[in-house]
C-alpha atoms as a PDB file:
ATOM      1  CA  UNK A   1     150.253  92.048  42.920  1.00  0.00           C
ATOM      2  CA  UNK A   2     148.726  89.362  45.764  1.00  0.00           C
ATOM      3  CA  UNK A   3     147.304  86.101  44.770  1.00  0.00           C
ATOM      4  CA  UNK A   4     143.997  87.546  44.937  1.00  0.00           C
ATOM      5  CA  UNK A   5     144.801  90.695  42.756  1.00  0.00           C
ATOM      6  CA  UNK A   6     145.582  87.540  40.422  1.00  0.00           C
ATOM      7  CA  UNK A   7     142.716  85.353  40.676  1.00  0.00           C
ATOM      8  CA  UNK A   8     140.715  88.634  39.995  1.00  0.00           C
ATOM      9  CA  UNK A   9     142.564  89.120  36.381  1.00  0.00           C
ATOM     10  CA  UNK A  10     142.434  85.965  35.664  1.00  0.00           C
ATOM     11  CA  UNK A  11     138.593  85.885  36.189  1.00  0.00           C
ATOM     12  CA  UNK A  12     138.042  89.411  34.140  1.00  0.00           C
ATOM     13  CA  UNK A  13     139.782  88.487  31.459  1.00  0.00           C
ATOM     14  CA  UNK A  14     138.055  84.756  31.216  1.00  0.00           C
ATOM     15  CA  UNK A  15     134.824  86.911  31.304  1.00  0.00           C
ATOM     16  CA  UNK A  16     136.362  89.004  27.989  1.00  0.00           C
ATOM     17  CA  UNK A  17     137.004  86.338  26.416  1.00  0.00           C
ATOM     18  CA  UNK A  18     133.226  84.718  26.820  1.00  0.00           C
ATOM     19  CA  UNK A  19     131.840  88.526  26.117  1.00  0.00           C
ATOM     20  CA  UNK A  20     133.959  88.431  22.874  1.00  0.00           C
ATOM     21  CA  UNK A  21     132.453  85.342  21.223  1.00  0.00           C
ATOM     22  CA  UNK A  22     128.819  86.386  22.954  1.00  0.00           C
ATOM     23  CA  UNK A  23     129.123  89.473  21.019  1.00  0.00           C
ATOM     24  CA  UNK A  24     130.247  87.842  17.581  1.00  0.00           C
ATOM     25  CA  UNK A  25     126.889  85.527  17.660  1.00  0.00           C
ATOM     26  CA  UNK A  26     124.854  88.316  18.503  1.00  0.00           C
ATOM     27  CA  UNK A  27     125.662  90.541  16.110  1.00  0.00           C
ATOM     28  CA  UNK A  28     125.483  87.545  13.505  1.00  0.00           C
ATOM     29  CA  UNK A  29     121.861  86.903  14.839  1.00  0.00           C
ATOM     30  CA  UNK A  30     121.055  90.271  14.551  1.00  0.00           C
ATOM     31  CA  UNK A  31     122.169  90.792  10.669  1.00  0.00           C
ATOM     32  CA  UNK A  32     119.971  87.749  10.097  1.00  0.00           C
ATOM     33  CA  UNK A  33     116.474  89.018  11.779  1.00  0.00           C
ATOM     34  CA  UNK A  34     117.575  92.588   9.810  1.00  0.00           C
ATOM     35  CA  UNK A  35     116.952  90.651   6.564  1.00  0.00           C
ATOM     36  CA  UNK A  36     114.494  88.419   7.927  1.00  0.00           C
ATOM     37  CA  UNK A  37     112.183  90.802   8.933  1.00  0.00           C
ATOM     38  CA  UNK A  38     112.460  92.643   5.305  1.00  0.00           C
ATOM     39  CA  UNK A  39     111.878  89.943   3.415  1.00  0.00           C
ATOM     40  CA  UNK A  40     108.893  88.659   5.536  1.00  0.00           C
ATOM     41  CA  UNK A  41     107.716  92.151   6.779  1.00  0.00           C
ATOM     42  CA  UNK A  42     107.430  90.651  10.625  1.00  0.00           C
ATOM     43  CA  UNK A  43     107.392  93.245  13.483  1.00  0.00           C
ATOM     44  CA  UNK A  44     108.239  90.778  16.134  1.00  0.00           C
ATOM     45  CA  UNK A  45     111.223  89.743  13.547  1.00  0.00           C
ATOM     46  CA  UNK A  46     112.543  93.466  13.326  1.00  0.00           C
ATOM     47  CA  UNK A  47     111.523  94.237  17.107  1.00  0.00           C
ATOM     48  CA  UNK A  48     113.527  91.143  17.885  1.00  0.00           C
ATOM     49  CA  UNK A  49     116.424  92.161  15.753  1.00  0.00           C
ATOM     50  CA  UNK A  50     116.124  95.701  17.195  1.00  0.00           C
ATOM     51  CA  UNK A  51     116.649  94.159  20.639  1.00  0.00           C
ATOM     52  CA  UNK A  52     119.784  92.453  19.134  1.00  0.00           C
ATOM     53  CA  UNK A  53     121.395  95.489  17.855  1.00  0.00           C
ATOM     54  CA  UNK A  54     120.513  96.994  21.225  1.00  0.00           C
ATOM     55  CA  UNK A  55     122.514  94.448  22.893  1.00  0.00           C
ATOM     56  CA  UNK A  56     125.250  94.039  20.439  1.00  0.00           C
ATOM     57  CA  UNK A  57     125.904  97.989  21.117  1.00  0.00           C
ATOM     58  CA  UNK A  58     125.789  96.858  25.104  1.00  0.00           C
ATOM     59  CA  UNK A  59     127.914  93.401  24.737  1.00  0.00           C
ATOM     60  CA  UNK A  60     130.381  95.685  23.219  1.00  0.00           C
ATOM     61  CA  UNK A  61     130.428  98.085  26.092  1.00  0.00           C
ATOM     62  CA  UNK A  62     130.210  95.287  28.566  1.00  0.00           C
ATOM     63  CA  UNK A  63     133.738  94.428  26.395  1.00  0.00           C
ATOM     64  CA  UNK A  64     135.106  97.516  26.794  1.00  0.00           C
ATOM     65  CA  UNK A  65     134.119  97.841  30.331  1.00  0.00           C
ATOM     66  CA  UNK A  66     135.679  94.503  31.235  1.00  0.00           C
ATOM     67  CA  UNK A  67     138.907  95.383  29.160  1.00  0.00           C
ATOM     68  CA  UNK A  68     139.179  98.785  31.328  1.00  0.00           C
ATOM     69  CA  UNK A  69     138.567  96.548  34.838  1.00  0.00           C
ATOM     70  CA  UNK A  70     141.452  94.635  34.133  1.00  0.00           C
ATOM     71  CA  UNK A  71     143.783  97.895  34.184  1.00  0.00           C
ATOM     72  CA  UNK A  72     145.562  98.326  37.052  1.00  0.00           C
ATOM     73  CA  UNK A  73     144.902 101.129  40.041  1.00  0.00           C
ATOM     74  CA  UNK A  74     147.416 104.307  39.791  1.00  0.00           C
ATOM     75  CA  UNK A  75     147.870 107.273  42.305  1.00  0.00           C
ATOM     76  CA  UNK A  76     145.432 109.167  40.259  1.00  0.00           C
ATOM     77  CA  UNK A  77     142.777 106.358  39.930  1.00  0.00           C
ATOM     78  CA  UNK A  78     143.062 104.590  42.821  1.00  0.00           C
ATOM     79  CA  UNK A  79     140.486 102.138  42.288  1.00  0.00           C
ATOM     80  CA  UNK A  80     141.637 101.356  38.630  1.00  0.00           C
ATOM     81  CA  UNK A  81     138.250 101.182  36.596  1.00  0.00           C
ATOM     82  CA  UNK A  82     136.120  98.940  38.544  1.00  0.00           C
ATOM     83  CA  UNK A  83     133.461 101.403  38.040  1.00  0.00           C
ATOM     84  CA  UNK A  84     133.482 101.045  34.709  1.00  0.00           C
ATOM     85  CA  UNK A  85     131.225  97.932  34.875  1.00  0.00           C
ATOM     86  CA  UNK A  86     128.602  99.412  36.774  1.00  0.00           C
ATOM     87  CA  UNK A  87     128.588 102.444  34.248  1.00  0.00           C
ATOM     88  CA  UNK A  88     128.681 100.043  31.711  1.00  0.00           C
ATOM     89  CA  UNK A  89     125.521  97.978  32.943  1.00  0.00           C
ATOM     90  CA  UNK A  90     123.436 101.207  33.492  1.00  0.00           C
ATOM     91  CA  UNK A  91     123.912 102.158  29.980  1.00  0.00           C
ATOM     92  CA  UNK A  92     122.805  99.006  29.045  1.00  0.00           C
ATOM     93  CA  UNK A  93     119.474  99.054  31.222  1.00  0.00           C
ATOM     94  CA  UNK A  94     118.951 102.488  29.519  1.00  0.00           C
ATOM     95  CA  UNK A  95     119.374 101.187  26.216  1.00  0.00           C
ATOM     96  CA  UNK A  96     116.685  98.355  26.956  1.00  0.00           C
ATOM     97  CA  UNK A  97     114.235 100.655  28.511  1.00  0.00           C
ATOM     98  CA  UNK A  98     114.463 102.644  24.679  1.00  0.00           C
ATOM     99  CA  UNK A  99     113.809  99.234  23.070  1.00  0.00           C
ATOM    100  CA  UNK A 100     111.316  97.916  25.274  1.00  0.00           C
ATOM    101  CA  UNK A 101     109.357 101.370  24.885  1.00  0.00           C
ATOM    102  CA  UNK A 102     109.407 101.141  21.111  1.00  0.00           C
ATOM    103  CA  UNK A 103     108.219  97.674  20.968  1.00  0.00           C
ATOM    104  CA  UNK A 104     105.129  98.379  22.574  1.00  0.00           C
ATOM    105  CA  UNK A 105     104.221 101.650  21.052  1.00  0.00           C
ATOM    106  CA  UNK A 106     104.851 100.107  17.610  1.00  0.00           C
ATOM    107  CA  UNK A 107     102.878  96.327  18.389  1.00  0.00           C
ATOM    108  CA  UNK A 108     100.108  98.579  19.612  1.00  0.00           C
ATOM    109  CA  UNK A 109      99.866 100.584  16.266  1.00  0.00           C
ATOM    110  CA  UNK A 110     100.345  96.751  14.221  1.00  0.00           C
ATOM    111  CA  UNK A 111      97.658  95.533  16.411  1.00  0.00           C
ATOM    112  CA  UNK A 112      95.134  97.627  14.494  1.00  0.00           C
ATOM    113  CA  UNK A 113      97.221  97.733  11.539  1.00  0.00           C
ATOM    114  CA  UNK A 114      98.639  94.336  10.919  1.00  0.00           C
ATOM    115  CA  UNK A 115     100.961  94.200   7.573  1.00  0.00           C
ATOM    116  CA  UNK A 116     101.026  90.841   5.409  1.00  0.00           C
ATOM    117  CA  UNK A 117     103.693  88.854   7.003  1.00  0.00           C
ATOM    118  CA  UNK A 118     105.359  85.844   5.771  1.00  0.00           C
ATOM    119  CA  UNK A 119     105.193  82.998   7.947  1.00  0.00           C
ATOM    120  CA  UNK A 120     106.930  80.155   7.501  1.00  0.00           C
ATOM    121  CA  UNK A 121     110.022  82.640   6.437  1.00  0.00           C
ATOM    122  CA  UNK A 122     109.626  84.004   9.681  1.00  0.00           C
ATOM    123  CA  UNK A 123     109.786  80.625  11.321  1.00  0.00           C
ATOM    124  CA  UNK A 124     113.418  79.786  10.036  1.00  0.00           C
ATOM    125  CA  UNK A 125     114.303  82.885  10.675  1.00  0.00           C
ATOM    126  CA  UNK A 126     113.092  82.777  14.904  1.00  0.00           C
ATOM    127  CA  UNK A 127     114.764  79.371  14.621  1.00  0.00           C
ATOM    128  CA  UNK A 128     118.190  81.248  13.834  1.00  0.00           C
ATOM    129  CA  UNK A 129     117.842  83.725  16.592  1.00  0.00           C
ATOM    130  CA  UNK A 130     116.816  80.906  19.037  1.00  0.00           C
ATOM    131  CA  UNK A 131     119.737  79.093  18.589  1.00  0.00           C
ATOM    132  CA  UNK A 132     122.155  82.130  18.498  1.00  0.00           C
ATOM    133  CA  UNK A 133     120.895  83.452  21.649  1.00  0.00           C
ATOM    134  CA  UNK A 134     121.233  79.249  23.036  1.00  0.00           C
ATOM    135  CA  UNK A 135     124.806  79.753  22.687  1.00  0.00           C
ATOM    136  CA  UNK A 136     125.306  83.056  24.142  1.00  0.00           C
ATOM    137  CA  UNK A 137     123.121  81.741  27.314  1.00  0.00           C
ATOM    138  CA  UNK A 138     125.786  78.639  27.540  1.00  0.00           C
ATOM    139  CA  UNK A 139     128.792  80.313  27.284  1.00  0.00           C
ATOM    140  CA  UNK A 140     127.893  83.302  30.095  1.00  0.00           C
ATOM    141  CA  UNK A 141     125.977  81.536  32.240  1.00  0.00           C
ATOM    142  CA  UNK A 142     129.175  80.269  34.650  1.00  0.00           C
ATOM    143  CA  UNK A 143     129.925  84.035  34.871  1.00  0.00           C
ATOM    144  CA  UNK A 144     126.696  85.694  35.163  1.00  0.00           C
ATOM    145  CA  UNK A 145     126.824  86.215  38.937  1.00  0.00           C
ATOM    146  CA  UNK A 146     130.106  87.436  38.895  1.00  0.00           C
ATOM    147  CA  UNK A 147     129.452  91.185  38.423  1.00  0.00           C
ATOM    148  CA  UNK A 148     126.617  93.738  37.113  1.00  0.00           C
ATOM    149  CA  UNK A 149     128.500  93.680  33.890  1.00  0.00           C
ATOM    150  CA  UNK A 150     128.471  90.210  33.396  1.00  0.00           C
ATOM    151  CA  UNK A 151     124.557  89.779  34.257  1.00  0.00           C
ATOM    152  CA  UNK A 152     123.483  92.766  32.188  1.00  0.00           C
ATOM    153  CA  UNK A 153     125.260  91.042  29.207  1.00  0.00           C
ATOM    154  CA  UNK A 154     123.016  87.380  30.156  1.00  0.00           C
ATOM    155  CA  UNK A 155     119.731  89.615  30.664  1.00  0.00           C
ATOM    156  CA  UNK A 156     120.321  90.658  27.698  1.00  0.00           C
ATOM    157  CA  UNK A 157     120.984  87.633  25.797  1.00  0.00           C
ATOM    158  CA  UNK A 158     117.819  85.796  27.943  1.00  0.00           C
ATOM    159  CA  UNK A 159     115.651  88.236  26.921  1.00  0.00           C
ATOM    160  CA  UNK A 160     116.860  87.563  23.373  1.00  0.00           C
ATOM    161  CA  UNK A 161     116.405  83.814  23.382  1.00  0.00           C
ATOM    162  CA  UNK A 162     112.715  84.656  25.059  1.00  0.00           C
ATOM    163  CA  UNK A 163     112.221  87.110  22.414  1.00  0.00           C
ATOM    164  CA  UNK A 164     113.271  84.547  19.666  1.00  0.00           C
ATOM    165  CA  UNK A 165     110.756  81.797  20.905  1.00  0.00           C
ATOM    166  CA  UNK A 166     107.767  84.652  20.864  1.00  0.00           C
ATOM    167  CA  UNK A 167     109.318  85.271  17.599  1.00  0.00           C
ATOM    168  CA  UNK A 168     108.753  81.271  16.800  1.00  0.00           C
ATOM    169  CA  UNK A 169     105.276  81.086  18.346  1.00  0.00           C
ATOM    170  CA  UNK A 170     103.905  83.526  16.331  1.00  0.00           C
ATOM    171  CA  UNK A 171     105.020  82.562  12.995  1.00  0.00           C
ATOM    172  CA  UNK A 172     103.556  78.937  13.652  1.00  0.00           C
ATOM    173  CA  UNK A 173     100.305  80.998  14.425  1.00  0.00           C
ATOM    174  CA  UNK A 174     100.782  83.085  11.311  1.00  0.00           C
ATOM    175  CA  UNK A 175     101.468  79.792   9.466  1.00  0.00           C
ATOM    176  CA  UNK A 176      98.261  77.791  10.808  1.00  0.00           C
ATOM    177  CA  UNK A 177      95.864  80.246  10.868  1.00  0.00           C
ATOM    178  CA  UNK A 178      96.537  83.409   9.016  1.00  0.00           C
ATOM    179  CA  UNK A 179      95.864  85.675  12.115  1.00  0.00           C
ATOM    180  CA  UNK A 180      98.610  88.256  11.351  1.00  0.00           C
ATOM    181  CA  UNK A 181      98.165  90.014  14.441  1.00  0.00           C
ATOM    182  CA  UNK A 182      99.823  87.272  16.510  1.00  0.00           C
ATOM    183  CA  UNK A 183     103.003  89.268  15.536  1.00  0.00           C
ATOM    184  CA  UNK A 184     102.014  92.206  17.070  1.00  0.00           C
ATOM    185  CA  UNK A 185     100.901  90.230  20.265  1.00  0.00           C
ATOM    186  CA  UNK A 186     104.336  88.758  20.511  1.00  0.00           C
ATOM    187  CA  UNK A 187     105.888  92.210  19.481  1.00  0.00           C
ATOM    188  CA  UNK A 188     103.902  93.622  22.804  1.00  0.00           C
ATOM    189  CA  UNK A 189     105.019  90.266  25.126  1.00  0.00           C
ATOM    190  CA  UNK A 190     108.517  90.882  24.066  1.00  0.00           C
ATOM    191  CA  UNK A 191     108.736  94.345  25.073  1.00  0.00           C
ATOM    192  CA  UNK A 192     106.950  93.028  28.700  1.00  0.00           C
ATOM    193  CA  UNK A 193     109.367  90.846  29.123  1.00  0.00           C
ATOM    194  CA  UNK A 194     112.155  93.150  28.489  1.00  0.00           C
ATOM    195  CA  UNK A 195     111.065  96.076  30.861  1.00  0.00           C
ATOM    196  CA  UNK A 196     110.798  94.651  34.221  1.00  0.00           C
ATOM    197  CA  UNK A 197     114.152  92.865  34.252  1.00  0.00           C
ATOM    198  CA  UNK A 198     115.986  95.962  32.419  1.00  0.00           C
ATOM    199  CA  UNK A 199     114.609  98.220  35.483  1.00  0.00           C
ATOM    200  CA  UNK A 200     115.634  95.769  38.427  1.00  0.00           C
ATOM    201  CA  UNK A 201     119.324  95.947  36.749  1.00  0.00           C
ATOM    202  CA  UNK A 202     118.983  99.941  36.529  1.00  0.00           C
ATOM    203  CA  UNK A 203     117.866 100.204  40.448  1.00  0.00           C
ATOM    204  CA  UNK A 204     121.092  97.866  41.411  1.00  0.00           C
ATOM    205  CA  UNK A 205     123.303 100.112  38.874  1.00  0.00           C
ATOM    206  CA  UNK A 206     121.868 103.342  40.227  1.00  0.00           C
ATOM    207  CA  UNK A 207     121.997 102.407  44.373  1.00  0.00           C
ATOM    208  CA  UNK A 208     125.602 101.761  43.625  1.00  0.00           C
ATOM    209  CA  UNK A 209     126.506 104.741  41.760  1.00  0.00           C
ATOM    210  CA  UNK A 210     124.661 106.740  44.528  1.00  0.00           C
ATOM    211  CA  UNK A 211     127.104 104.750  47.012  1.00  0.00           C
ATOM    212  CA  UNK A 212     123.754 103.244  48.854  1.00  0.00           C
ATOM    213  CA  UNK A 213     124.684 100.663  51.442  1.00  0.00           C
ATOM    214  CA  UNK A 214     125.668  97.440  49.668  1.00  0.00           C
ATOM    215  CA  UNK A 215     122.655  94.989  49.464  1.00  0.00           C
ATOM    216  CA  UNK A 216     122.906  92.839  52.625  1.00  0.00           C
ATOM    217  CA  UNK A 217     124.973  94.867  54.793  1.00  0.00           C
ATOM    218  CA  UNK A 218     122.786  96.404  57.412  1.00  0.00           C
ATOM    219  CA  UNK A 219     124.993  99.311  59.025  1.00  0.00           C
ATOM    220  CA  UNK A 220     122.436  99.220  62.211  1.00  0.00           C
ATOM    221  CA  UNK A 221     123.848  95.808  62.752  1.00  0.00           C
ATOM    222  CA  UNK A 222     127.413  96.740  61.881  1.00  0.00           C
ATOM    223  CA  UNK A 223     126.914 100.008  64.153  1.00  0.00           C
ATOM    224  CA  UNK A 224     125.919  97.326  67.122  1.00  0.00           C
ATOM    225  CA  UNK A 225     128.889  95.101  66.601  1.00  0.00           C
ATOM    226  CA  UNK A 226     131.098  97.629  67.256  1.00  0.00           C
ATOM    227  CA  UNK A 227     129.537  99.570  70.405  1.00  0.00           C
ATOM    228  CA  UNK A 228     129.805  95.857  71.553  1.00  0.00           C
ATOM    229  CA  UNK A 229     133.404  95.642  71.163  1.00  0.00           C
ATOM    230  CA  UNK A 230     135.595  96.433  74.388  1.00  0.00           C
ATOM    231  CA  UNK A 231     136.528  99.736  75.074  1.00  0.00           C
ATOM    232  CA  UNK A 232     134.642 101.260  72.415  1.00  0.00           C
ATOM    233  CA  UNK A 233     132.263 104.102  73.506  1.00  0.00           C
ATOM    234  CA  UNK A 234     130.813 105.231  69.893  1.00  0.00           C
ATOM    235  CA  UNK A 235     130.552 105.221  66.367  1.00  0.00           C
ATOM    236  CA  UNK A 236     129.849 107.719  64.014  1.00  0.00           C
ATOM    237  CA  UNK A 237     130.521 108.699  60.541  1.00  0.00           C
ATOM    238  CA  UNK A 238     129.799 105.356  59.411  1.00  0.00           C
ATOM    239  CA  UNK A 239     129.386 104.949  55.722  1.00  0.00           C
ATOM    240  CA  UNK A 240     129.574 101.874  53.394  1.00  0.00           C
ATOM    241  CA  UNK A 241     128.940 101.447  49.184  1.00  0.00           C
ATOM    242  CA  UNK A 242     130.327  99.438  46.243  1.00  0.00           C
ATOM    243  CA  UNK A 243     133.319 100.452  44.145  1.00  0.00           C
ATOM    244  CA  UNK A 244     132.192  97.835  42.268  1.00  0.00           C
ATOM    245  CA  UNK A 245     130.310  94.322  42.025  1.00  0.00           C
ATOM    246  CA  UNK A 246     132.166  92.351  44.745  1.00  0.00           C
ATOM    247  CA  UNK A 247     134.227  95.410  45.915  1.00  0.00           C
ATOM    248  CA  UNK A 248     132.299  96.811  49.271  1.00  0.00           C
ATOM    249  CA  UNK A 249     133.765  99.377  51.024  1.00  0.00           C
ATOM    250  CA  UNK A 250     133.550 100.371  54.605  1.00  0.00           C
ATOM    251  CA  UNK A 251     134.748 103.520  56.855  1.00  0.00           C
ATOM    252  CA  UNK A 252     134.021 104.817  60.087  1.00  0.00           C
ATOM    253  CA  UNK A 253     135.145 106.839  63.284  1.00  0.00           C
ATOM    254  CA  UNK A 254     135.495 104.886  66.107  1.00  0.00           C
ATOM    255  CA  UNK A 255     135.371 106.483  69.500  1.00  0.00           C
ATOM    256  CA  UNK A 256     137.686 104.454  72.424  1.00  0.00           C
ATOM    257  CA  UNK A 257     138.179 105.072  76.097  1.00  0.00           C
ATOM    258  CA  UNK A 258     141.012 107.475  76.329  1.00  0.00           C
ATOM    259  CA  UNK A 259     143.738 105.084  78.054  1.00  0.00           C
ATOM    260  CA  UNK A 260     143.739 102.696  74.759  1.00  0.00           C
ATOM    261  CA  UNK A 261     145.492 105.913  72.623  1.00  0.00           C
ATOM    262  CA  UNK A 262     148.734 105.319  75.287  1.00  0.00           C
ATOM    263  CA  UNK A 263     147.954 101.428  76.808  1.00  0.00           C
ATOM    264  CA  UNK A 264     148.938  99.948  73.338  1.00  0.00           C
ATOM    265  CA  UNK A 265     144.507  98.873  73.432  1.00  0.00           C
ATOM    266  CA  UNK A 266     144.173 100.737  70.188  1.00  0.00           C
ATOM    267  CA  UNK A 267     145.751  98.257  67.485  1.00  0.00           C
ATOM    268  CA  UNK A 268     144.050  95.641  68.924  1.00  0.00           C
ATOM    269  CA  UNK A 269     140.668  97.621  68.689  1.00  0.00           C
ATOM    270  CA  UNK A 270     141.192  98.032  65.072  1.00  0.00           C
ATOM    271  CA  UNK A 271     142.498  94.532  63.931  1.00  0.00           C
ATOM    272  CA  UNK A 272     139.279  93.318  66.057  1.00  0.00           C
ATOM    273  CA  UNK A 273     136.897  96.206  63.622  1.00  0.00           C
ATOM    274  CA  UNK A 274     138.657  95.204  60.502  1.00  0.00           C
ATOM    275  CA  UNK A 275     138.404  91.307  61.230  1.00  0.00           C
ATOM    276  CA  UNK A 276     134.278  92.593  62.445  1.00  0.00           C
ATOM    277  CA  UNK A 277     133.648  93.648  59.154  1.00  0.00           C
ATOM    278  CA  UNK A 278     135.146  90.890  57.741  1.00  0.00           C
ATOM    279  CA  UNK A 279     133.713  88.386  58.667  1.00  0.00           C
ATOM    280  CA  UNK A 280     130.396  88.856  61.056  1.00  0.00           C
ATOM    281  CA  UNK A 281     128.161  89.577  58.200  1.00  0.00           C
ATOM    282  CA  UNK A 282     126.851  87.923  54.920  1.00  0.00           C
ATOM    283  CA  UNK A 283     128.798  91.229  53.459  1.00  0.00           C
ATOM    284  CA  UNK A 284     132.321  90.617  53.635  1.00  0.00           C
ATOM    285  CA  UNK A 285     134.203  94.334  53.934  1.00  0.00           C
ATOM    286  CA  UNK A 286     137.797  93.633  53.151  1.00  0.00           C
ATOM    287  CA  UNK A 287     138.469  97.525  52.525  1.00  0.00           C
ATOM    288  CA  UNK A 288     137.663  98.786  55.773  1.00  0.00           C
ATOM    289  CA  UNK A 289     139.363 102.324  57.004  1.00  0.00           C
ATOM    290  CA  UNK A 290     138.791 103.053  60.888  1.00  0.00           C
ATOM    291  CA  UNK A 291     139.620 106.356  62.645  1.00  0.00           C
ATOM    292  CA  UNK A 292     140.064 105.724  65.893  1.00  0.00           C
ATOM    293  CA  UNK A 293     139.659 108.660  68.317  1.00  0.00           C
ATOM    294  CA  UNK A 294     140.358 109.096  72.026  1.00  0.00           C
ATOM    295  CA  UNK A 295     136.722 109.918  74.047  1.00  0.00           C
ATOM    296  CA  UNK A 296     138.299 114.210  74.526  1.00  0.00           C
ATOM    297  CA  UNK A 297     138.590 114.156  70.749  1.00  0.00           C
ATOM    298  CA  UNK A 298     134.634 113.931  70.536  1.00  0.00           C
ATOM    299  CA  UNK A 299     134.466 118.145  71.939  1.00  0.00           C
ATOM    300  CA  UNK A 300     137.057 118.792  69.383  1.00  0.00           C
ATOM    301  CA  UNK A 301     135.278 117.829  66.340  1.00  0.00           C
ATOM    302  CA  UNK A 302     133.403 119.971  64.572  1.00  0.00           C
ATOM    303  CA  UNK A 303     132.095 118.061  61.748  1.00  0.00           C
ATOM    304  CA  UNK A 304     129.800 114.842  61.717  1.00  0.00           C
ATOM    305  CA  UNK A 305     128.680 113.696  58.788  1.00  0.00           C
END
């Protein structure tokens, strides 16, 4: 294993460990709203714990996904699981979407129908969630960059802490006034809040599991880096995706003058492709795989992708 196959476990198994006690306070959190919102009959308390169940069921596949990552690659899975995240964090965004649906369909209904809800109750209770979701935010937000996995499992737990505040706002409403539908207001803001973020992380998950171009690699500019290299008369095939969040991948055939395959040109053609992709674009491509082909073998191929 290299230094950086290293610094990799090391990393996925710090983010474990920070998914692991993320996961224990929200599912704490969550038992607490649960009773919470039956003793004070508050839809923004049970939508709120509803979220929290939803992500407690996601933290724990974010767990599992980053347990699976840190497995090694075999002949059969060559990549080891570093899809597993991505899978992971679409599952997730599905989950939310479910959540975020129900919120608003139900804080609709309590809009017209508001139930007697107990106030200050619900106050303590927000207050609870608040701070739960406070320490979750702390202890992933070094790490939330780090992969799709990782910043599912902070969406998750912001939208939490922004659900907890609604949560906090409208018992203090409930409290002061008496207007009871302030908790269906807050049940409805919730659910916007969770929606929009939820389907930005689906359209990343998705583009990668479709193998779209990685965000910020433009293969027009990669295709005119290499017809500007020396000796190199096309480029075709060209394809590039994600195995996984920091894992881009990048192959192509490379067409050459026909004296490199016998002048010793065509190792230096590809070191000077690999070291291309590598380093000319805000994308660096450390798996790159280049077929390099004499200009006669162009007749001879049959199939272009």
């Amino acid at each position: 294993m290299s230094g950086h196959d290293h610094d990799h476990a090391a990393a996925g198994a710090g983010h474990r460990g920070k998914l692991i006690i993320v996961f224990a306070v929200t599912f704490s959190v969550m038992a607490a709203e649960i009773i919470g919102a039956v003793l004070t009959g508050s839809l923004a308390l049970l939508a709120d714990a509803g979220h929290m169940f939803t992500d407690s069921t996601g933290l724990l596949i974010a767990l599992i996904a980053a347990s699976l990552a840190l497995k090694p690659p075999t002949l059969k899975r060559t990549w080891g699981y570093k899809r597993a995240e991505i899978i992971a964090a679409a599952f997730q965004a599905a989950l939310l979407l479910g959540v975020g649906a129900f919120v608003i369909i139900e804080g609709i209904r309590r809009f017209f129908e508001p139930p007697e809800i107990a106030g200050p109750t619900m106050l303590w209770f927000g207050v609870i969630g608040l701070a739960g979701n406070a320490i979750g935010l702390i202890v992933l937000a070094s790490g939330r960059n780090h992969n799709f996995n990782m910043k599912a499992a902070f969406l998750e737990v912001l939208n939490d802490a922004l659900g907890s505040v609604a949560v906090i706002v409208a018992a203090i409403i409930i409290a002061l006034t008496g207007w009871v539908q302030a908790d269906a207001v807050v049940s409805l803001l919730i659910g916007v809040l969770i929606i929009p973020r939820t389907l930005r992380l689906l359209r990343d998950t998705v583009n990668v599991l479709m193998e779209n171009a990685p965000a910020g690699l433009d293969l027009g500019q990669v295709r005119e880096h290499i017809l500007a290299l020396p000796h190199v008369i096309d480029v075709h095939d060209l394809h590039a995706s994600l195995v996984g969040s920091g894992t881009p991948v990048l192959s192509a055939h490379v067409t050459v003058e026909d004296g490199c395959m016998t002048d010793g040109h065509a190792s230096t053609i590809l070191a000077d492709l690999q070291r291309c992709v590598a380093e000319h674009f805000d994308v660096s491509v450390e798996h790159s795989t280049f077929q390099i082909e004499a200009a006669a073998h162009r007749d001879q191929e049959s199939i272009h992708h």
